[in-house]
ModelCIF file with pLDDT and N, C-alpha, C, O atoms, coordinates in Angstrom:
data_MODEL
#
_entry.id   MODEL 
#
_entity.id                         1 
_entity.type                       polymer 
_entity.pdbx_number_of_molecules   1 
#
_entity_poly.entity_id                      1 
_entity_poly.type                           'polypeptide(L)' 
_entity_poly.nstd_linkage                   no 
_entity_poly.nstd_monomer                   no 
_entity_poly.pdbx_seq_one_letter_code       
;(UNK)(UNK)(UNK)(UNK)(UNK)(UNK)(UNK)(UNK)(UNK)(UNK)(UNK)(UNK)(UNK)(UNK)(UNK)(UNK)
(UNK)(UNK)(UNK)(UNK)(UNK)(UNK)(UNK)(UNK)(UNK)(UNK)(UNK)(UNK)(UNK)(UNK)(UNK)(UNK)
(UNK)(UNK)(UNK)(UNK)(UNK)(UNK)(UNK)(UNK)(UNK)(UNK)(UNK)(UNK)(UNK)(UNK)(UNK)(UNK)
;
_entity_poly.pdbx_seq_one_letter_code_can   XXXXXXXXXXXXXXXXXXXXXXXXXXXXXXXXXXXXXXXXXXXXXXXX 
_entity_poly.pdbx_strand_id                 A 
#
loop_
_entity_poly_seq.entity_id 
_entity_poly_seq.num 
_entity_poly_seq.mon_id 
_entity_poly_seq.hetero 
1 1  UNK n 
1 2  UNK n 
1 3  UNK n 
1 4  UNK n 
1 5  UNK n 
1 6  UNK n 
1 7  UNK n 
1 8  UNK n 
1 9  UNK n 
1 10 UNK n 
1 11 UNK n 
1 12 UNK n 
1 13 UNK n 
1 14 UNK n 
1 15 UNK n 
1 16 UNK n 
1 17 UNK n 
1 18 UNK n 
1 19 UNK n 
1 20 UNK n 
1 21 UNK n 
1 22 UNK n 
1 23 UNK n 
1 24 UNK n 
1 25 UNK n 
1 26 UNK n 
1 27 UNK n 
1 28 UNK n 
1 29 UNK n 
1 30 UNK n 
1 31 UNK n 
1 32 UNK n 
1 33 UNK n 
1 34 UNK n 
1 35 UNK n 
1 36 UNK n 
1 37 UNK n 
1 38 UNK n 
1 39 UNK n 
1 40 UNK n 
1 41 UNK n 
1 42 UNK n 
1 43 UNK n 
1 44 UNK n 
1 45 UNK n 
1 46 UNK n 
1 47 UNK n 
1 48 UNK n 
#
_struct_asym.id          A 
_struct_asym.entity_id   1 
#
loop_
_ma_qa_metric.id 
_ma_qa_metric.mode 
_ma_qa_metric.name 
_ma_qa_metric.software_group_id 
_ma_qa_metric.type 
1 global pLDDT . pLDDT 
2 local  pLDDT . pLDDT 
#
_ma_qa_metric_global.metric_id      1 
_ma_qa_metric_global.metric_value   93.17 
_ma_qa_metric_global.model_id       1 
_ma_qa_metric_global.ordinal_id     1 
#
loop_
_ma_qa_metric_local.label_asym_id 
_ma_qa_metric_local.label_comp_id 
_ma_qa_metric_local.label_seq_id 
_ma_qa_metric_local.metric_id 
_ma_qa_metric_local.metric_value 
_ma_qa_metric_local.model_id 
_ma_qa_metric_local.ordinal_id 
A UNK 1  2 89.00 1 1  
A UNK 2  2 92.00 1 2  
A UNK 3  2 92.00 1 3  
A UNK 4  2 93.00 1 4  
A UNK 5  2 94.00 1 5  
A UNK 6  2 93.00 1 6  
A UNK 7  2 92.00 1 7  
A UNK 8  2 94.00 1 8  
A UNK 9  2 96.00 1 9  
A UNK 10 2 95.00 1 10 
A UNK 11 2 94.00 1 11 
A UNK 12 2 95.00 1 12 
A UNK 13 2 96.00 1 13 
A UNK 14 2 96.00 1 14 
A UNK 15 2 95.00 1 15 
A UNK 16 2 96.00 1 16 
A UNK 17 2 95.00 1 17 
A UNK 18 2 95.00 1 18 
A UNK 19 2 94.00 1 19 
A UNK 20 2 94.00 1 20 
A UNK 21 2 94.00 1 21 
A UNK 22 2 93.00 1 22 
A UNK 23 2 94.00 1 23 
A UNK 24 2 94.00 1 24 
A UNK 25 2 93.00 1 25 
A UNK 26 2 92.00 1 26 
A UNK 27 2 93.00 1 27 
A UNK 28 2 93.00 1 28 
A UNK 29 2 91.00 1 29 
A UNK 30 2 92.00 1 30 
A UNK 31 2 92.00 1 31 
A UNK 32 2 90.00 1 32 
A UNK 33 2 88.00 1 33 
A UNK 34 2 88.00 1 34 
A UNK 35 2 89.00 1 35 
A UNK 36 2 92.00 1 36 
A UNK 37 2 92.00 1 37 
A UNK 38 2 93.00 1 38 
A UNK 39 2 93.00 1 39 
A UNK 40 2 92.00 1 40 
A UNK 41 2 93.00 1 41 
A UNK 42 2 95.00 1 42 
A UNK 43 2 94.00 1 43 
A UNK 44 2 93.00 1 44 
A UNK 45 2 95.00 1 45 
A UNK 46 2 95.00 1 46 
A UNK 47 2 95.00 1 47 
A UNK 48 2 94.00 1 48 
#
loop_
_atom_site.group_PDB 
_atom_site.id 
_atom_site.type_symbol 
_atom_site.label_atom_id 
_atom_site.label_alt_id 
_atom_site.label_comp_id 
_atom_site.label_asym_id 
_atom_site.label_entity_id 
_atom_site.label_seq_id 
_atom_site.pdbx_PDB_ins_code 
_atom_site.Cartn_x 
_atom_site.Cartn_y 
_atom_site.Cartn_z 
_atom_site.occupancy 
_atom_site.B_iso_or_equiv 
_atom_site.pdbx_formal_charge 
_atom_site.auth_seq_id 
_atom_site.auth_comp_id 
_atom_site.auth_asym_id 
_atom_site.auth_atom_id 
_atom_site.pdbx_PDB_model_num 
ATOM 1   N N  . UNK A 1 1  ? -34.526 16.219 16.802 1.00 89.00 ? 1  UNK A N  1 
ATOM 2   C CA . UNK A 1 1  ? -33.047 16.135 16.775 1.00 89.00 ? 1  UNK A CA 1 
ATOM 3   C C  . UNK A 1 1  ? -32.357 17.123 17.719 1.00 89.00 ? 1  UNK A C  1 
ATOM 4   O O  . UNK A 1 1  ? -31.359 17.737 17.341 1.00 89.00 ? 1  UNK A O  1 
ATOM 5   N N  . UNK A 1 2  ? -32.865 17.279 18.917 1.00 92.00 ? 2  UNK A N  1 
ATOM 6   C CA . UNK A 1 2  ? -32.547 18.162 20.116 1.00 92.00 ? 2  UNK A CA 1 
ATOM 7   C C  . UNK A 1 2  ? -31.740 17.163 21.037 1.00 92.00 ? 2  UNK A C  1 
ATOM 8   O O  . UNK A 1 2  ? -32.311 16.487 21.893 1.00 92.00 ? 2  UNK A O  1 
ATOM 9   N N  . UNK A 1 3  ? -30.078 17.097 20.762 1.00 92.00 ? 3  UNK A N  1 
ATOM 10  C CA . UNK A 1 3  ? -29.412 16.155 21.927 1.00 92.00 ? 3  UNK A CA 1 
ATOM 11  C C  . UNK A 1 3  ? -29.291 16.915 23.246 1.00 92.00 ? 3  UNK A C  1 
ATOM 12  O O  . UNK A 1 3  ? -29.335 16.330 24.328 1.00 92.00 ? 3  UNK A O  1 
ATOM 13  N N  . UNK A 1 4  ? -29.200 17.698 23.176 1.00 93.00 ? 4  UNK A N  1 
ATOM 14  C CA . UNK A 1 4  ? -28.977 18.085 24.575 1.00 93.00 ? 4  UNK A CA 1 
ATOM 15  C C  . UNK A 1 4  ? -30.074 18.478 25.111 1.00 93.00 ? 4  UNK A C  1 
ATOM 16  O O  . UNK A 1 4  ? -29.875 18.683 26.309 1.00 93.00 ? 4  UNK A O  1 
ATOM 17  N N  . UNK A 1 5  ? -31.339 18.722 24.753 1.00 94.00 ? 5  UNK A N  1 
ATOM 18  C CA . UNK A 1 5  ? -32.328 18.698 25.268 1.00 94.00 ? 5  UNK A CA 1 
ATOM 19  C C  . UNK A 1 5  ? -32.810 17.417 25.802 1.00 94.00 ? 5  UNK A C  1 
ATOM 20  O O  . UNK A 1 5  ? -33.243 17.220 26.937 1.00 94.00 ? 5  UNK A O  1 
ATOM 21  N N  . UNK A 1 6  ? -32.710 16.750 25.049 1.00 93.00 ? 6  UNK A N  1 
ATOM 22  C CA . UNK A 1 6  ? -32.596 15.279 24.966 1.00 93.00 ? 6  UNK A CA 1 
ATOM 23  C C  . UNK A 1 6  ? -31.860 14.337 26.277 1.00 93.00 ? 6  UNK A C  1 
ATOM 24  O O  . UNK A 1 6  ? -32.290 13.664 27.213 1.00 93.00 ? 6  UNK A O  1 
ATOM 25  N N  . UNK A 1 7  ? -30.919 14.605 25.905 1.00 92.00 ? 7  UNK A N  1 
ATOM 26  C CA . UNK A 1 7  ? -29.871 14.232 27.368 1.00 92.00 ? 7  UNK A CA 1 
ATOM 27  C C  . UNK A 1 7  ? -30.287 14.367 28.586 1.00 92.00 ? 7  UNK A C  1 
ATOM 28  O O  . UNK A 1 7  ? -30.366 13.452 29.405 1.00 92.00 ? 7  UNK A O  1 
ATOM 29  N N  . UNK A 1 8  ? -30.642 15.787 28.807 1.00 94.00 ? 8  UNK A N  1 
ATOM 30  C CA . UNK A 1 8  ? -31.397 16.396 30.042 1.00 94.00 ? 8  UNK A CA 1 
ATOM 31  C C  . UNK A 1 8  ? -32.659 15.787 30.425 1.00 94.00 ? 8  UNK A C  1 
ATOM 32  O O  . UNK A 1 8  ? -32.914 15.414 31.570 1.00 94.00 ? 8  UNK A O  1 
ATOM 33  N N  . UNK A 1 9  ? -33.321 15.711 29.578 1.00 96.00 ? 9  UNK A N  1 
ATOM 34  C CA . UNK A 1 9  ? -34.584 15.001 29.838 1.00 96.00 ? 9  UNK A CA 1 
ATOM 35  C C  . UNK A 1 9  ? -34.318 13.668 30.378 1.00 96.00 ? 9  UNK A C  1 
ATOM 36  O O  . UNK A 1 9  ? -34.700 13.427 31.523 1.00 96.00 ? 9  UNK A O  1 
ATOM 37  N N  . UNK A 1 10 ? -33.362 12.258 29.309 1.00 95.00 ? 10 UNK A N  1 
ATOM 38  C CA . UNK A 1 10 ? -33.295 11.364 29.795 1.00 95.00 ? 10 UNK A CA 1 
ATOM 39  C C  . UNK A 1 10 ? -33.018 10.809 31.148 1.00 95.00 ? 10 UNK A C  1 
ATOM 40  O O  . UNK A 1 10 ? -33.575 9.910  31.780 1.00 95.00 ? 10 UNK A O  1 
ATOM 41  N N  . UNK A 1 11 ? -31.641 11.863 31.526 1.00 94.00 ? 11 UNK A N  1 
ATOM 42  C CA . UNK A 1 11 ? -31.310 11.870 32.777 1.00 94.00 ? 11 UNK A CA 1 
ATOM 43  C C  . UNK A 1 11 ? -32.108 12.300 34.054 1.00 94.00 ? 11 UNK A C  1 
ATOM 44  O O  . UNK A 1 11 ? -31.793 12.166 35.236 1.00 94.00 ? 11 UNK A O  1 
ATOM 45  N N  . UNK A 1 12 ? -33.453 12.967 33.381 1.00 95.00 ? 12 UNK A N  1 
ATOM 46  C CA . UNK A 1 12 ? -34.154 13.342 34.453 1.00 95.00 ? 12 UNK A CA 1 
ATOM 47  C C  . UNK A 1 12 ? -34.818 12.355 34.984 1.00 95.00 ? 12 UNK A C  1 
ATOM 48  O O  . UNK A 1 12 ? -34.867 11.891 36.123 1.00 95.00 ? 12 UNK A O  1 
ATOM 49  N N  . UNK A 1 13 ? -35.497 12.011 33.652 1.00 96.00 ? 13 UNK A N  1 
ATOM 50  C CA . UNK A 1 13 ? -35.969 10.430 33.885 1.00 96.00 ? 13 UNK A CA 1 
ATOM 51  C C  . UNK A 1 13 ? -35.626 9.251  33.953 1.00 96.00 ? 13 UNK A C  1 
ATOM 52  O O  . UNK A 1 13 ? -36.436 8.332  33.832 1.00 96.00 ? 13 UNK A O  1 
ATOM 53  N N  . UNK A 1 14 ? -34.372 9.078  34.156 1.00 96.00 ? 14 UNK A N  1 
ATOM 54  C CA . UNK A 1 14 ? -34.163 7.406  34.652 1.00 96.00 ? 14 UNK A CA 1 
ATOM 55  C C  . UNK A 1 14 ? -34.070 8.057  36.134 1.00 96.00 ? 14 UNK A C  1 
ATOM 56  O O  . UNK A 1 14 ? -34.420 7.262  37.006 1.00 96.00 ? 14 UNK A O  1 
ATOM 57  N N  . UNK A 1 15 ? -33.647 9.419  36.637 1.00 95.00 ? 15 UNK A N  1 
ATOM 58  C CA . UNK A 1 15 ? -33.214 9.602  38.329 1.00 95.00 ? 15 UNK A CA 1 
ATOM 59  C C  . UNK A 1 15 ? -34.806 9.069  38.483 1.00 95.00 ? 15 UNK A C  1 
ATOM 60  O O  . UNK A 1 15 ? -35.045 8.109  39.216 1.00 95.00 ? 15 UNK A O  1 
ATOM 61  N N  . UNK A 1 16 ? -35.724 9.657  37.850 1.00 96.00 ? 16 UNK A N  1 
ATOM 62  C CA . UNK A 1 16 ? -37.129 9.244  38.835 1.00 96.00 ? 16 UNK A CA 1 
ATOM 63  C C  . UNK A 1 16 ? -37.422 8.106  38.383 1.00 96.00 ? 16 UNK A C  1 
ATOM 64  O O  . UNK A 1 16 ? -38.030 7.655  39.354 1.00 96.00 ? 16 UNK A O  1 
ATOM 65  N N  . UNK A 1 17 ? -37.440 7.116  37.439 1.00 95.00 ? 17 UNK A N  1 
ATOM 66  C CA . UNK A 1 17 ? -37.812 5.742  37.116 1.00 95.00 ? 17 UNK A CA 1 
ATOM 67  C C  . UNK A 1 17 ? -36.543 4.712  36.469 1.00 95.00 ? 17 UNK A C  1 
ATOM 68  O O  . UNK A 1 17 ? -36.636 4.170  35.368 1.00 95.00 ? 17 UNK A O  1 
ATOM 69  N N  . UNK A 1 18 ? -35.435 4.581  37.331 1.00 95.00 ? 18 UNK A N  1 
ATOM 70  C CA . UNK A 1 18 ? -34.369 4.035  36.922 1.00 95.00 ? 18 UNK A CA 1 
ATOM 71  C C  . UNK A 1 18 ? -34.700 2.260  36.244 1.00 95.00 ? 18 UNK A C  1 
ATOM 72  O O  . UNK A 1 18 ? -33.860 1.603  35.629 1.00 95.00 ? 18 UNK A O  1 
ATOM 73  N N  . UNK A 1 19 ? -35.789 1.907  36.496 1.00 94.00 ? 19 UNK A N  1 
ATOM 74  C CA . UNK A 1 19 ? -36.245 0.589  36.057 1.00 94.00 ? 19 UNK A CA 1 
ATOM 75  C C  . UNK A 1 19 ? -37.149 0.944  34.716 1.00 94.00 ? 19 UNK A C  1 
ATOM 76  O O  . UNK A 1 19 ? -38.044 0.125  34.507 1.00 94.00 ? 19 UNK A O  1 
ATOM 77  N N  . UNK A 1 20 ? -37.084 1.692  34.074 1.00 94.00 ? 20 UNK A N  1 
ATOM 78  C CA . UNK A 1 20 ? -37.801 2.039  32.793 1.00 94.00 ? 20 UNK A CA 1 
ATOM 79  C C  . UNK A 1 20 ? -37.192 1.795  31.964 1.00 94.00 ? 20 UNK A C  1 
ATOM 80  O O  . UNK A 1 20 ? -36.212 2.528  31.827 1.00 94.00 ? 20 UNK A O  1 
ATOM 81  N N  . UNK A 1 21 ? -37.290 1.189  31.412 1.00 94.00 ? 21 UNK A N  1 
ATOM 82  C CA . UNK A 1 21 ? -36.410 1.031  30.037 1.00 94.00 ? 21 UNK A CA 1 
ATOM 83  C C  . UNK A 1 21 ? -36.643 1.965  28.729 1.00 94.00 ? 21 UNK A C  1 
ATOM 84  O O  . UNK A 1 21 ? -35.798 2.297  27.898 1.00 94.00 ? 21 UNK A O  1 
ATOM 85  N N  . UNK A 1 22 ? -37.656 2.209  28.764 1.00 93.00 ? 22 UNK A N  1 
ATOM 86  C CA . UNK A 1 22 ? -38.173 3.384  27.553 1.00 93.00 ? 22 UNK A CA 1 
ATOM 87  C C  . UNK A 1 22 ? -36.792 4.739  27.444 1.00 93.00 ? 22 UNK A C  1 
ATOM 88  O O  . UNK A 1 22 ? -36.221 5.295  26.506 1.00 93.00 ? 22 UNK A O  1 
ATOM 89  N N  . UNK A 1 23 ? -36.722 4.816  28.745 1.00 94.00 ? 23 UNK A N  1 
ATOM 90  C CA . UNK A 1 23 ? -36.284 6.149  29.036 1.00 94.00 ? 23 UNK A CA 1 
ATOM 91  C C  . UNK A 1 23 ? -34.607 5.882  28.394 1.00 94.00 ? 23 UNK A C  1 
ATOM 92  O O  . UNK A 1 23 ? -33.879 6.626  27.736 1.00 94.00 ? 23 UNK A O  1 
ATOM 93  N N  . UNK A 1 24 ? -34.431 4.660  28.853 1.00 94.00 ? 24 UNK A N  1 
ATOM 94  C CA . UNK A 1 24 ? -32.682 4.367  28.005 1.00 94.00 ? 24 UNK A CA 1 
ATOM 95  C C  . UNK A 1 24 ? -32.396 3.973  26.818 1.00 94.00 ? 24 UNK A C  1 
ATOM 96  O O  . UNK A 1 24 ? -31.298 4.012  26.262 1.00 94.00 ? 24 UNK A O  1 
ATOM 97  N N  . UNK A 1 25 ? -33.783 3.437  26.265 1.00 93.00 ? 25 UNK A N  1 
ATOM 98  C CA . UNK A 1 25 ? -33.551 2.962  24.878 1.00 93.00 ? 25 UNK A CA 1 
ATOM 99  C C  . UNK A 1 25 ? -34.210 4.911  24.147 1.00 93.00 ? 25 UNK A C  1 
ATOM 100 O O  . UNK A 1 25 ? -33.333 5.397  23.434 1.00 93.00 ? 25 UNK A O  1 
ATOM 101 N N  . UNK A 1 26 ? -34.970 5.465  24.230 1.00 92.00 ? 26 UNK A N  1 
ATOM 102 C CA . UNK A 1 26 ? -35.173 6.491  23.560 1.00 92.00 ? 26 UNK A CA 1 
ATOM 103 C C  . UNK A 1 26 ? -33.885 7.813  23.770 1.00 92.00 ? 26 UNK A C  1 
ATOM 104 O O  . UNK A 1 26 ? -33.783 8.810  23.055 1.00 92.00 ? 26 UNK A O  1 
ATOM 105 N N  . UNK A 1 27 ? -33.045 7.469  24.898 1.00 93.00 ? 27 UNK A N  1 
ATOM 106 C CA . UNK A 1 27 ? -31.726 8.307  24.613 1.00 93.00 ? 27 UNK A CA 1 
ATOM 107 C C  . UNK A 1 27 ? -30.634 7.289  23.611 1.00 93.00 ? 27 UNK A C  1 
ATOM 108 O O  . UNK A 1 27 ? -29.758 7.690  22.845 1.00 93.00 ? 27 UNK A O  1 
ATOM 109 N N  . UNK A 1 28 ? -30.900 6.334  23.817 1.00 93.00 ? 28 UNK A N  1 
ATOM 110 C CA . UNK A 1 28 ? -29.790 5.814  23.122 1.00 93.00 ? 28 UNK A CA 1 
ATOM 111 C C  . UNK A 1 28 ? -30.760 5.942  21.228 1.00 93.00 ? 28 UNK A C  1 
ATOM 112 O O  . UNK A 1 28 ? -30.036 6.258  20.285 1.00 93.00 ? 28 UNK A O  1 
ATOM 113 N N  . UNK A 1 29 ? -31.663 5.783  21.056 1.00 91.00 ? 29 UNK A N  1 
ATOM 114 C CA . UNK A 1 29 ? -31.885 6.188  19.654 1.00 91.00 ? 29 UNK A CA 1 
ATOM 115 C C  . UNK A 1 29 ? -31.563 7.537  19.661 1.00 91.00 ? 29 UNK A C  1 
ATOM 116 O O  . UNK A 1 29 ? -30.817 7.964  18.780 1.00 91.00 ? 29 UNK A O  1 
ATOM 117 N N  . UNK A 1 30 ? -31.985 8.239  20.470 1.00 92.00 ? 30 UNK A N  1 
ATOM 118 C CA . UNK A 1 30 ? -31.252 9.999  19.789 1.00 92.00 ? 30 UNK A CA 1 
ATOM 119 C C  . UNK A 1 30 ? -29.679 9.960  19.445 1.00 92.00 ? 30 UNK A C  1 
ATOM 120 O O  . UNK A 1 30 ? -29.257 10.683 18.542 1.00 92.00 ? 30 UNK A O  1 
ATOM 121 N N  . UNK A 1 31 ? -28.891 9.194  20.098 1.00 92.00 ? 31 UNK A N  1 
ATOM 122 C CA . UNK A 1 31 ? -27.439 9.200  20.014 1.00 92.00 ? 31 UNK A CA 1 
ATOM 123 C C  . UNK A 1 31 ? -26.786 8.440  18.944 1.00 92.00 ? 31 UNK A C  1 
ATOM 124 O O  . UNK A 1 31 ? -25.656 8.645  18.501 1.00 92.00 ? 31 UNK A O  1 
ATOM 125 N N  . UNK A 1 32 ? -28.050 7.075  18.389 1.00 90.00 ? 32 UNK A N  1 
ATOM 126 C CA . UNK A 1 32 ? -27.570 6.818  17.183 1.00 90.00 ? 32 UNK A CA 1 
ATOM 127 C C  . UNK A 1 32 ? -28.441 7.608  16.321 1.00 90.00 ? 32 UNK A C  1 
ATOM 128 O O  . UNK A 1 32 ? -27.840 8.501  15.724 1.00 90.00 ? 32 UNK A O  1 
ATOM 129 N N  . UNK A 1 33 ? -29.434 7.541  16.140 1.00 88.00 ? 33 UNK A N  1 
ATOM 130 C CA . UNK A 1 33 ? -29.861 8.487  14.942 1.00 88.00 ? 33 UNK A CA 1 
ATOM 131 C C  . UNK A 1 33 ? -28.839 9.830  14.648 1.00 88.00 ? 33 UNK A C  1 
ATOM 132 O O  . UNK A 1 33 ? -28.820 10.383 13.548 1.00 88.00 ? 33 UNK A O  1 
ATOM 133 N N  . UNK A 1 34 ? -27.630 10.457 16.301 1.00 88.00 ? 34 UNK A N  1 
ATOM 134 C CA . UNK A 1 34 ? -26.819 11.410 15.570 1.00 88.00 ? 34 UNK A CA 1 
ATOM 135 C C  . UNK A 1 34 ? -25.506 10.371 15.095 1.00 88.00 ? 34 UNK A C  1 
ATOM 136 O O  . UNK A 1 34 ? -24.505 10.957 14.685 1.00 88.00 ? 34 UNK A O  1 
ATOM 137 N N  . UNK A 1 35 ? -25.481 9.187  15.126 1.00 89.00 ? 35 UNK A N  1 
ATOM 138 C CA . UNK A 1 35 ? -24.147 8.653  14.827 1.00 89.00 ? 35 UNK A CA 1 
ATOM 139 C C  . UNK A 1 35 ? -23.306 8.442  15.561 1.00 89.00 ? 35 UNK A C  1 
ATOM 140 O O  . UNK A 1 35 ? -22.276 7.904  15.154 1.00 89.00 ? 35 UNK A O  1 
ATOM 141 N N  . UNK A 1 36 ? -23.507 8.893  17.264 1.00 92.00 ? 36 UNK A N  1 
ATOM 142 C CA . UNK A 1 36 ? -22.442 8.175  18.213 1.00 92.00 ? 36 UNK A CA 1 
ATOM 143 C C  . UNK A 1 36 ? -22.444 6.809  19.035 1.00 92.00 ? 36 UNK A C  1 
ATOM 144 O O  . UNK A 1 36 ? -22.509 6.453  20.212 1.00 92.00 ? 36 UNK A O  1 
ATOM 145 N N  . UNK A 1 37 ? -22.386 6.507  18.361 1.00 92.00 ? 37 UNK A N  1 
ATOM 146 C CA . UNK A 1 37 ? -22.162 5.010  18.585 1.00 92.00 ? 37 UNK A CA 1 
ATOM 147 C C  . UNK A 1 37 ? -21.755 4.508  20.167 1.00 92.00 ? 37 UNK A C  1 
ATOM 148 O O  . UNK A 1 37 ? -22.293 3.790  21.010 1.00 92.00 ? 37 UNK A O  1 
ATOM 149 N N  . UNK A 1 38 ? -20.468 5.317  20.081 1.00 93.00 ? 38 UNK A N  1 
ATOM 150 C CA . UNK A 1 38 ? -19.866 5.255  21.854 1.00 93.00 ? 38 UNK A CA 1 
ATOM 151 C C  . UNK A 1 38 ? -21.079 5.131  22.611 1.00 93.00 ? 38 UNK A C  1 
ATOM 152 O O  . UNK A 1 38 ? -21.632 4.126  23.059 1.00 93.00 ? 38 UNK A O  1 
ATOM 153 N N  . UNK A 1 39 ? -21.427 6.504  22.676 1.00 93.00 ? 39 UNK A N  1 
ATOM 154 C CA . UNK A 1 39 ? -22.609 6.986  23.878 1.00 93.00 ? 39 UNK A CA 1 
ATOM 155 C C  . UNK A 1 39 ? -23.514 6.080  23.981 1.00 93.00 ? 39 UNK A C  1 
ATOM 156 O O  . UNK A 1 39 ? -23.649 5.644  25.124 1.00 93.00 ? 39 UNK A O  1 
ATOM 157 N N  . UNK A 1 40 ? -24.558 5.397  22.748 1.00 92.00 ? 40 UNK A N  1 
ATOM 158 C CA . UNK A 1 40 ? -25.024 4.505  22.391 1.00 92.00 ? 40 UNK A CA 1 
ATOM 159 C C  . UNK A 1 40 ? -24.382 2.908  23.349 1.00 92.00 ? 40 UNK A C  1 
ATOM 160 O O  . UNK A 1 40 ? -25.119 2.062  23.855 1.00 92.00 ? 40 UNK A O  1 
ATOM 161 N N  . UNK A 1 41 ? -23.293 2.898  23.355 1.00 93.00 ? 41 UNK A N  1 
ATOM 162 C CA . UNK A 1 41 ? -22.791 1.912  23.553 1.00 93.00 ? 41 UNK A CA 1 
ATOM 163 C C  . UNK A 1 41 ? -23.064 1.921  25.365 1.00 93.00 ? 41 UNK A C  1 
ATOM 164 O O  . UNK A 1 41 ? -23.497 1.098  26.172 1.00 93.00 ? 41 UNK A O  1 
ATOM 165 N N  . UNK A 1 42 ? -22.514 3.415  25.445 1.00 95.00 ? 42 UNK A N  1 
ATOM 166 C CA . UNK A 1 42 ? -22.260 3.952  27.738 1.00 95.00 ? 42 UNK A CA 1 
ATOM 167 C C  . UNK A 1 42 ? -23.872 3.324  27.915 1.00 95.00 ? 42 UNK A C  1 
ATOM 168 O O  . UNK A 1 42 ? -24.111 2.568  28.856 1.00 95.00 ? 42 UNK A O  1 
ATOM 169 N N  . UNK A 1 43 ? -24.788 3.650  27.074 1.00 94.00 ? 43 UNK A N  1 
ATOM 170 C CA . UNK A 1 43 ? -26.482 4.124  27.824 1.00 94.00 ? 43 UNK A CA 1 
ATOM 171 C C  . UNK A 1 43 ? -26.794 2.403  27.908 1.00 94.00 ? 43 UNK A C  1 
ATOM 172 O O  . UNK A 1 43 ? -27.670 2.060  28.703 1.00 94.00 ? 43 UNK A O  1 
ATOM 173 N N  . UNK A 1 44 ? -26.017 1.213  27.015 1.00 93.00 ? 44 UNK A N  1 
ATOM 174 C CA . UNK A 1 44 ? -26.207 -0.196 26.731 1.00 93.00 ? 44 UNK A CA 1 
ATOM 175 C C  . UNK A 1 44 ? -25.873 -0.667 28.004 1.00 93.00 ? 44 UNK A C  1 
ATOM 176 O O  . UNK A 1 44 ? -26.597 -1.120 28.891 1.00 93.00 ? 44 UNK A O  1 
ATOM 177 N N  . UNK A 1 45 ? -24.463 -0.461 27.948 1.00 95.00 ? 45 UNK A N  1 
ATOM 178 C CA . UNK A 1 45 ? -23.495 -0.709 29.639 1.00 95.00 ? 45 UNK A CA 1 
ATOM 179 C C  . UNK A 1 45 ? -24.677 -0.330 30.630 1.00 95.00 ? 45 UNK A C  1 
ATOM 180 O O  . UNK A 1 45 ? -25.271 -1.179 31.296 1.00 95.00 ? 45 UNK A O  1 
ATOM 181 N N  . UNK A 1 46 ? -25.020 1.324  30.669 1.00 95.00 ? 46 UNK A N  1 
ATOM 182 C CA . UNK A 1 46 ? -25.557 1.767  31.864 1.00 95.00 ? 46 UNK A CA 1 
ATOM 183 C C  . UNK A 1 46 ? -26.515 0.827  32.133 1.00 95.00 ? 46 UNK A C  1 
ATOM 184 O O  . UNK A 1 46 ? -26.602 0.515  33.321 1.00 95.00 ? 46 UNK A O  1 
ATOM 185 N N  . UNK A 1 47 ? -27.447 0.150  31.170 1.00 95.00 ? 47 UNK A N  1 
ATOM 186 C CA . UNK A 1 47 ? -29.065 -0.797 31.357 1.00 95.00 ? 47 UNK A CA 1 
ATOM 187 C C  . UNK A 1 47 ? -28.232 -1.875 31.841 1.00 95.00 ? 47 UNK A C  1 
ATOM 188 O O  . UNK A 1 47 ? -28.561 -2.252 32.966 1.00 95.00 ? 47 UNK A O  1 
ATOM 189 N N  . UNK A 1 48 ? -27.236 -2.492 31.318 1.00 94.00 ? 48 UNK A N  1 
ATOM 190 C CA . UNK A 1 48 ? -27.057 -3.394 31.615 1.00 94.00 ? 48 UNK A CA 1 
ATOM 191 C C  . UNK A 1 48 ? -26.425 -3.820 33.194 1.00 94.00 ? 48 UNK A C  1 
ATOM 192 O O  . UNK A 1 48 ? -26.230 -5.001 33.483 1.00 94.00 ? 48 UNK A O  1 
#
């Protein structure tokens, strides 16, 4: 339950594998497992 560790990481990894999907769906579970839905929603947009 480390978001901002979390964050950092994700963003590290879509810059080096922007076609991964792992990397956007496992930030977007950290963001709902904390309940933000929004952010959850930006990281949906961003894949999409």
């Amino acid at each position: 339950n480390d978001i901002v560790m979390g964050h950092t990481a994700a963003f590290r990894a879509i810059e080096l594998a922007p076609e991964d999907s792992s990397c956007y769906v496992l930030l977007s579970n950290i963001y709902a497992k904390a309940g933000r839905w929004d952010d959850v929603s930006k990281v949906r947009s961003m894949m999409k």
